[in-house]
PDB file of N, CA and C in Angstrom:
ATOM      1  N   UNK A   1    -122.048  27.233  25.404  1.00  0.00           N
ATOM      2  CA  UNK A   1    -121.345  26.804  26.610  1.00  0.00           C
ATOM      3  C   UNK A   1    -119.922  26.418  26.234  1.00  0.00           C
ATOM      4  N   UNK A   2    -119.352  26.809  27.223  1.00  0.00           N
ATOM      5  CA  UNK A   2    -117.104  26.513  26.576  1.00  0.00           C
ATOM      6  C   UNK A   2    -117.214  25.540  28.001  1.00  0.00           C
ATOM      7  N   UNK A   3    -116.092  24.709  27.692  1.00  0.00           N
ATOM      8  CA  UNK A   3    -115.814  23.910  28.480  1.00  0.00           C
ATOM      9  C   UNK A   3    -114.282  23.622  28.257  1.00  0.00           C
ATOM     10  N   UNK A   4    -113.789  23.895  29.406  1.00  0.00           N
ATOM     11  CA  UNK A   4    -112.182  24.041  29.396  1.00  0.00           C
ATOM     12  C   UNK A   4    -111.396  22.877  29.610  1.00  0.00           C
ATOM     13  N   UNK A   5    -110.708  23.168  29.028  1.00  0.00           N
ATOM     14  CA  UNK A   5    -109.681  21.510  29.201  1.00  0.00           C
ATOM     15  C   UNK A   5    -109.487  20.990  30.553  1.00  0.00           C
ATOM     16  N   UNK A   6    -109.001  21.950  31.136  1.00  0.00           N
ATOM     17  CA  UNK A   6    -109.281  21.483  32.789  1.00  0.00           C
ATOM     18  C   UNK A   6    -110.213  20.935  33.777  1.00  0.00           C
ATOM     19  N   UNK A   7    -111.230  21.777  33.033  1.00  0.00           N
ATOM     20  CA  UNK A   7    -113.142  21.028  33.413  1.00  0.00           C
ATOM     21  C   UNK A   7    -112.813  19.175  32.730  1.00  0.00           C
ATOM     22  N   UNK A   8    -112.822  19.300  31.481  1.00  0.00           N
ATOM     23  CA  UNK A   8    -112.531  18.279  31.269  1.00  0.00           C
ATOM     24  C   UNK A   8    -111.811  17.126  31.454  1.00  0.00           C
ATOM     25  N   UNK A   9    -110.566  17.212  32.392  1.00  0.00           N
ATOM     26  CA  UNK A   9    -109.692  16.555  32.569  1.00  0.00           C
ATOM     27  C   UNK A   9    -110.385  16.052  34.033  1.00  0.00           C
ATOM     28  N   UNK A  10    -110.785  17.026  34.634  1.00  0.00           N
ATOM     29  CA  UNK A  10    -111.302  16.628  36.311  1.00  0.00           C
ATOM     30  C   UNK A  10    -112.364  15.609  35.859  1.00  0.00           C
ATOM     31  N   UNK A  11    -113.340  15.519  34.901  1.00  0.00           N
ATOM     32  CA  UNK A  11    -114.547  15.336  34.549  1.00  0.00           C
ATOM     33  C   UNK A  11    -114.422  13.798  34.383  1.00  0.00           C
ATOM     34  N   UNK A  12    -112.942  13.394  33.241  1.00  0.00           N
ATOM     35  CA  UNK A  12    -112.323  12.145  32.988  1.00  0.00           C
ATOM     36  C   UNK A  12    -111.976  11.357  33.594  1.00  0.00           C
ATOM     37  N   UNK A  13    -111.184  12.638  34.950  1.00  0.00           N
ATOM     38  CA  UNK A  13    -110.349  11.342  35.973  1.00  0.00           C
ATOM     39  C   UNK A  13    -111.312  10.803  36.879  1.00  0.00           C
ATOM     40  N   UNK A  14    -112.713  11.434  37.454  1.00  0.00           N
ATOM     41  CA  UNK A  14    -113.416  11.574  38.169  1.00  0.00           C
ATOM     42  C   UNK A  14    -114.139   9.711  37.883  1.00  0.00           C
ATOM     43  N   UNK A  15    -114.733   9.763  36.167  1.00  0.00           N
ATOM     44  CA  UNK A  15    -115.342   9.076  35.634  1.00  0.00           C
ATOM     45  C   UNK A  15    -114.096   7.712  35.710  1.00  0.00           C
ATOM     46  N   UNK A  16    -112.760   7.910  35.211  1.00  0.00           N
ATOM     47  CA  UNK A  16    -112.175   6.787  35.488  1.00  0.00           C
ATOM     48  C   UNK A  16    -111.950   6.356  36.856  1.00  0.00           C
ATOM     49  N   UNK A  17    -111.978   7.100  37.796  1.00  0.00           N
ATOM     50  CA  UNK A  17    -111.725   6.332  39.616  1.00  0.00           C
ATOM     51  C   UNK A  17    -112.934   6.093  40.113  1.00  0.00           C
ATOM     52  N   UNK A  18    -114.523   5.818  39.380  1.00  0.00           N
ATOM     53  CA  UNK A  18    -115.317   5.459  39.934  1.00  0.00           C
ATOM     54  C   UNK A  18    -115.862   4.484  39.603  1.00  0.00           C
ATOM     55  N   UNK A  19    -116.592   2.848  40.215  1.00  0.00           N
ATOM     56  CA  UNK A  19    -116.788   2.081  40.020  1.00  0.00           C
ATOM     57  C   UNK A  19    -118.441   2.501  40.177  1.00  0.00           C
ATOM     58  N   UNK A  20    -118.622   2.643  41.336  1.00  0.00           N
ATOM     59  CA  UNK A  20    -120.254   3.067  41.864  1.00  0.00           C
ATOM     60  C   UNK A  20    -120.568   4.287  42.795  1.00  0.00           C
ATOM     61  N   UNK A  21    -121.451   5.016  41.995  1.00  0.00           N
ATOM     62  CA  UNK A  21    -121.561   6.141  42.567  1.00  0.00           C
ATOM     63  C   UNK A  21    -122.398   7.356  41.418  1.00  0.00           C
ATOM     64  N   UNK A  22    -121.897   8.719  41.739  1.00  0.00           N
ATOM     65  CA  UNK A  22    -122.251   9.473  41.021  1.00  0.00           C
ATOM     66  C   UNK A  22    -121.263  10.765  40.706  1.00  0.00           C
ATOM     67  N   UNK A  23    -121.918  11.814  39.908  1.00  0.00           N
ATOM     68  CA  UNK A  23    -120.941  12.931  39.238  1.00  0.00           C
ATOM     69  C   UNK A  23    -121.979  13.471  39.149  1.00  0.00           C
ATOM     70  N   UNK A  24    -121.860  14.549  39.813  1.00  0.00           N
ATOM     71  CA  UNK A  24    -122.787  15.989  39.538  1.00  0.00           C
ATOM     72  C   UNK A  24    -122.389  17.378  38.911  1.00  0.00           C
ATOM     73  N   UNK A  25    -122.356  17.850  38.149  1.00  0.00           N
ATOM     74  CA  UNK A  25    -121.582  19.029  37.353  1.00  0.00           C
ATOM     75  C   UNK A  25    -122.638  19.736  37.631  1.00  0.00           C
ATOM     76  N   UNK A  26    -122.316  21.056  38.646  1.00  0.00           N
ATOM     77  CA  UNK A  26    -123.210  22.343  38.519  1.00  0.00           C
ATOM     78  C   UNK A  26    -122.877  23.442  37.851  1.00  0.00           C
ATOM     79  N   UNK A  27    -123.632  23.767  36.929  1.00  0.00           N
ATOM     80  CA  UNK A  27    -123.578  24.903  36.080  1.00  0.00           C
ATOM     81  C   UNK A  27    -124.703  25.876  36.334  1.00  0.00           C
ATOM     82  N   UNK A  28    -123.694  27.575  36.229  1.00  0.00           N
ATOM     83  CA  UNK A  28    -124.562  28.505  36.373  1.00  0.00           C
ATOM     84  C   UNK A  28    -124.505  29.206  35.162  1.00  0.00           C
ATOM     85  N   UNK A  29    -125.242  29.798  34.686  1.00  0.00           N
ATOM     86  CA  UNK A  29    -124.672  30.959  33.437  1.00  0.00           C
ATOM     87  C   UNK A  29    -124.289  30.256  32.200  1.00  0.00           C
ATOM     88  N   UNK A  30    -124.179  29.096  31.978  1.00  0.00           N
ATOM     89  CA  UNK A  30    -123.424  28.606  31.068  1.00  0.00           C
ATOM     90  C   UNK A  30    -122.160  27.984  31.285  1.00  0.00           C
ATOM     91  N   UNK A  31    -121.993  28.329  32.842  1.00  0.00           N
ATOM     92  CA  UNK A  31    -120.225  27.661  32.952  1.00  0.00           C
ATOM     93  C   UNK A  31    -120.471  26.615  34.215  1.00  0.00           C
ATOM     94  N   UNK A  32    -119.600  25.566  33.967  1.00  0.00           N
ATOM     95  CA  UNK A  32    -119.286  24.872  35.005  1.00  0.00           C
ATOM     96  C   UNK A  32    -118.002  25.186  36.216  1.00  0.00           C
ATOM     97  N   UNK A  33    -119.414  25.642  37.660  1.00  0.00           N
ATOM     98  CA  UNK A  33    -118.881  25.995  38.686  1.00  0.00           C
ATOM     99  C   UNK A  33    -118.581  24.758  40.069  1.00  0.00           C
ATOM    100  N   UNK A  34    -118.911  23.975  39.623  1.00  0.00           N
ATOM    101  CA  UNK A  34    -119.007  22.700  41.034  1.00  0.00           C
ATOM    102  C   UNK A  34    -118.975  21.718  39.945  1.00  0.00           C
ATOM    103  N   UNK A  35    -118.154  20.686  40.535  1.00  0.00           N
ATOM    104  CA  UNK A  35    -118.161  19.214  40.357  1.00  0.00           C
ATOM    105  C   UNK A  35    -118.345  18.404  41.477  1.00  0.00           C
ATOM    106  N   UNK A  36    -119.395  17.600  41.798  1.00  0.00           N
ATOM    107  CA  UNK A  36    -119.422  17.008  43.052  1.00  0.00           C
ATOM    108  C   UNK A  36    -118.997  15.328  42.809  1.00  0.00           C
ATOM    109  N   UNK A  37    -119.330  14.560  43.401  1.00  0.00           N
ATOM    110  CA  UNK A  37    -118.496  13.215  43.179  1.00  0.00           C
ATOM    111  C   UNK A  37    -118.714  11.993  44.676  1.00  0.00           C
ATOM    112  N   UNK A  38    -119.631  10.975  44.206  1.00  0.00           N
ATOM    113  CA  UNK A  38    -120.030  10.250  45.298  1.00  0.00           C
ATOM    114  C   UNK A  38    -119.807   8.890  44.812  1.00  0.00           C
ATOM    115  N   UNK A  39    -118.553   8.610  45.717  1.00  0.00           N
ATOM    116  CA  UNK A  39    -118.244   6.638  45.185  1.00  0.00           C
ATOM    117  C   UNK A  39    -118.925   5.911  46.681  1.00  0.00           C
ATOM    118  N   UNK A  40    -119.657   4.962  46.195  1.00  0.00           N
ATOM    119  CA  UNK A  40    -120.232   4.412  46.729  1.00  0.00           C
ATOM    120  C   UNK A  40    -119.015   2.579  46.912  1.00  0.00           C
ATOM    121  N   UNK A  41    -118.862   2.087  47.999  1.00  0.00           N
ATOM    122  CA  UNK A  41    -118.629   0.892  48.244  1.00  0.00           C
ATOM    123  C   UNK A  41    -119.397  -0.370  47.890  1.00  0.00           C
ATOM    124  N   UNK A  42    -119.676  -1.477  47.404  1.00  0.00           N
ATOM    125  CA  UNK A  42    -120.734  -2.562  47.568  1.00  0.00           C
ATOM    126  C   UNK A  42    -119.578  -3.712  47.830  1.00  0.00           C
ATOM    127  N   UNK A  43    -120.584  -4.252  49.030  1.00  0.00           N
ATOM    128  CA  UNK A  43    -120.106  -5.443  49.457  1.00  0.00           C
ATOM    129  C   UNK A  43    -120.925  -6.314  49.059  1.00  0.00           C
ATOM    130  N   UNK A  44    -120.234  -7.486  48.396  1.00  0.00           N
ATOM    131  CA  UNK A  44    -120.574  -9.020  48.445  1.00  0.00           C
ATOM    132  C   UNK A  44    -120.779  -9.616  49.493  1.00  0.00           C
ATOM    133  N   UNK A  45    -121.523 -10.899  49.456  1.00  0.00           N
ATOM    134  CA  UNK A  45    -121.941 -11.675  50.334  1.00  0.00           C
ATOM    135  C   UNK A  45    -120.990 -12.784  50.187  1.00  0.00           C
ATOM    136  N   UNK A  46    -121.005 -13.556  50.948  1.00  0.00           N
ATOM    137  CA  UNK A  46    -119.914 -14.699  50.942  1.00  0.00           C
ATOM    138  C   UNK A  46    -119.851 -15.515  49.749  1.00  0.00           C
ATOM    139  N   UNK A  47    -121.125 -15.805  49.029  1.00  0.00           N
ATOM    140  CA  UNK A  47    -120.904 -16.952  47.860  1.00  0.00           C
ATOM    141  C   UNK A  47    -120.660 -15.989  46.624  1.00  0.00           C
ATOM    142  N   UNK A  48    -120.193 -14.657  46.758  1.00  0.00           N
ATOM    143  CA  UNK A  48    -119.658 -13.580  45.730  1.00  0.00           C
ATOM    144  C   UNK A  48    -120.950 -13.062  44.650  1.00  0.00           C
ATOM    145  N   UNK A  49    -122.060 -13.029  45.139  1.00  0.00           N
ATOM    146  CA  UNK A  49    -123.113 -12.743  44.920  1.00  0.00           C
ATOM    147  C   UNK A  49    -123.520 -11.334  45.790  1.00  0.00           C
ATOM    148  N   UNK A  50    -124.140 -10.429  45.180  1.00  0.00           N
ATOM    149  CA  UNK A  50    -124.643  -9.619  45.756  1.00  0.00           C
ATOM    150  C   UNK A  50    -125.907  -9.763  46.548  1.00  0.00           C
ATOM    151  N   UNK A  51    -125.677  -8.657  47.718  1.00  0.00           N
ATOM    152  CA  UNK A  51    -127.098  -9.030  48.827  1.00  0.00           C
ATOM    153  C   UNK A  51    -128.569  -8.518  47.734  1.00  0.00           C
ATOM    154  N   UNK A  52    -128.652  -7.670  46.880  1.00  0.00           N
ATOM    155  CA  UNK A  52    -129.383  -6.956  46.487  1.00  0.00           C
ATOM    156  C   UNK A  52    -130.389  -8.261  45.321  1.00  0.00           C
ATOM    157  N   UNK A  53    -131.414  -7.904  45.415  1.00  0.00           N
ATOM    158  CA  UNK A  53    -132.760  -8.454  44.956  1.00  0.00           C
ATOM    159  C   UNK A  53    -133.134  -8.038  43.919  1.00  0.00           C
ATOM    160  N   UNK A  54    -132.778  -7.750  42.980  1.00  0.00           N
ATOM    161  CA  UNK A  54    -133.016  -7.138  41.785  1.00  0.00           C
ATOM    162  C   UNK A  54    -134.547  -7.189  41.301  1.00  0.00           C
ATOM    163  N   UNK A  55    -135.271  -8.524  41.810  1.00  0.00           N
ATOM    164  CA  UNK A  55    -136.484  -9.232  40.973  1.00  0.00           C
ATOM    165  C   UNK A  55    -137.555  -8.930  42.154  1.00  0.00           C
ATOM    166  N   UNK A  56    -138.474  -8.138  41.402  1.00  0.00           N
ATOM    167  CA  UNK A  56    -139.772  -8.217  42.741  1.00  0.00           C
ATOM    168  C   UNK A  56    -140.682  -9.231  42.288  1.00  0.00           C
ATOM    169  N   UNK A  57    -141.268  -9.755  43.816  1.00  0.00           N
ATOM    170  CA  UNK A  57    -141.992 -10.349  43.406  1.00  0.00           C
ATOM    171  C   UNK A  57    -143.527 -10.251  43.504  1.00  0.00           C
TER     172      UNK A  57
END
């Protein structure tokens, strides 16, 4: 598999402007044809704590 500097550069900036989310690289044949890219928002709650529950009980 070759991977071109340009693949790479999209791949970098993608990974540095995202806090939360995802990166999907589709490859056919050996080459990368799609880069997809999903930043997700999270909001805090007022006491700067997240709403999310991490712990089941």
């Amino acid at each position: 598999m070759s991977i071109r500097n340009q693949e790479v550069n999209l791949i970098t900036n993608l990974l540095k402007d995202i806090q939360y989310g995802s990166i999907t690289i589709i490859v056919n044949e050996g080459k990368i044809v799609q880069v997809d890219s999903l930043k997700k928002k999270r909001f805090n709650s007022q006491n700067g704590r997240s709403n999310r529950n991490y712990y089941f009980k």
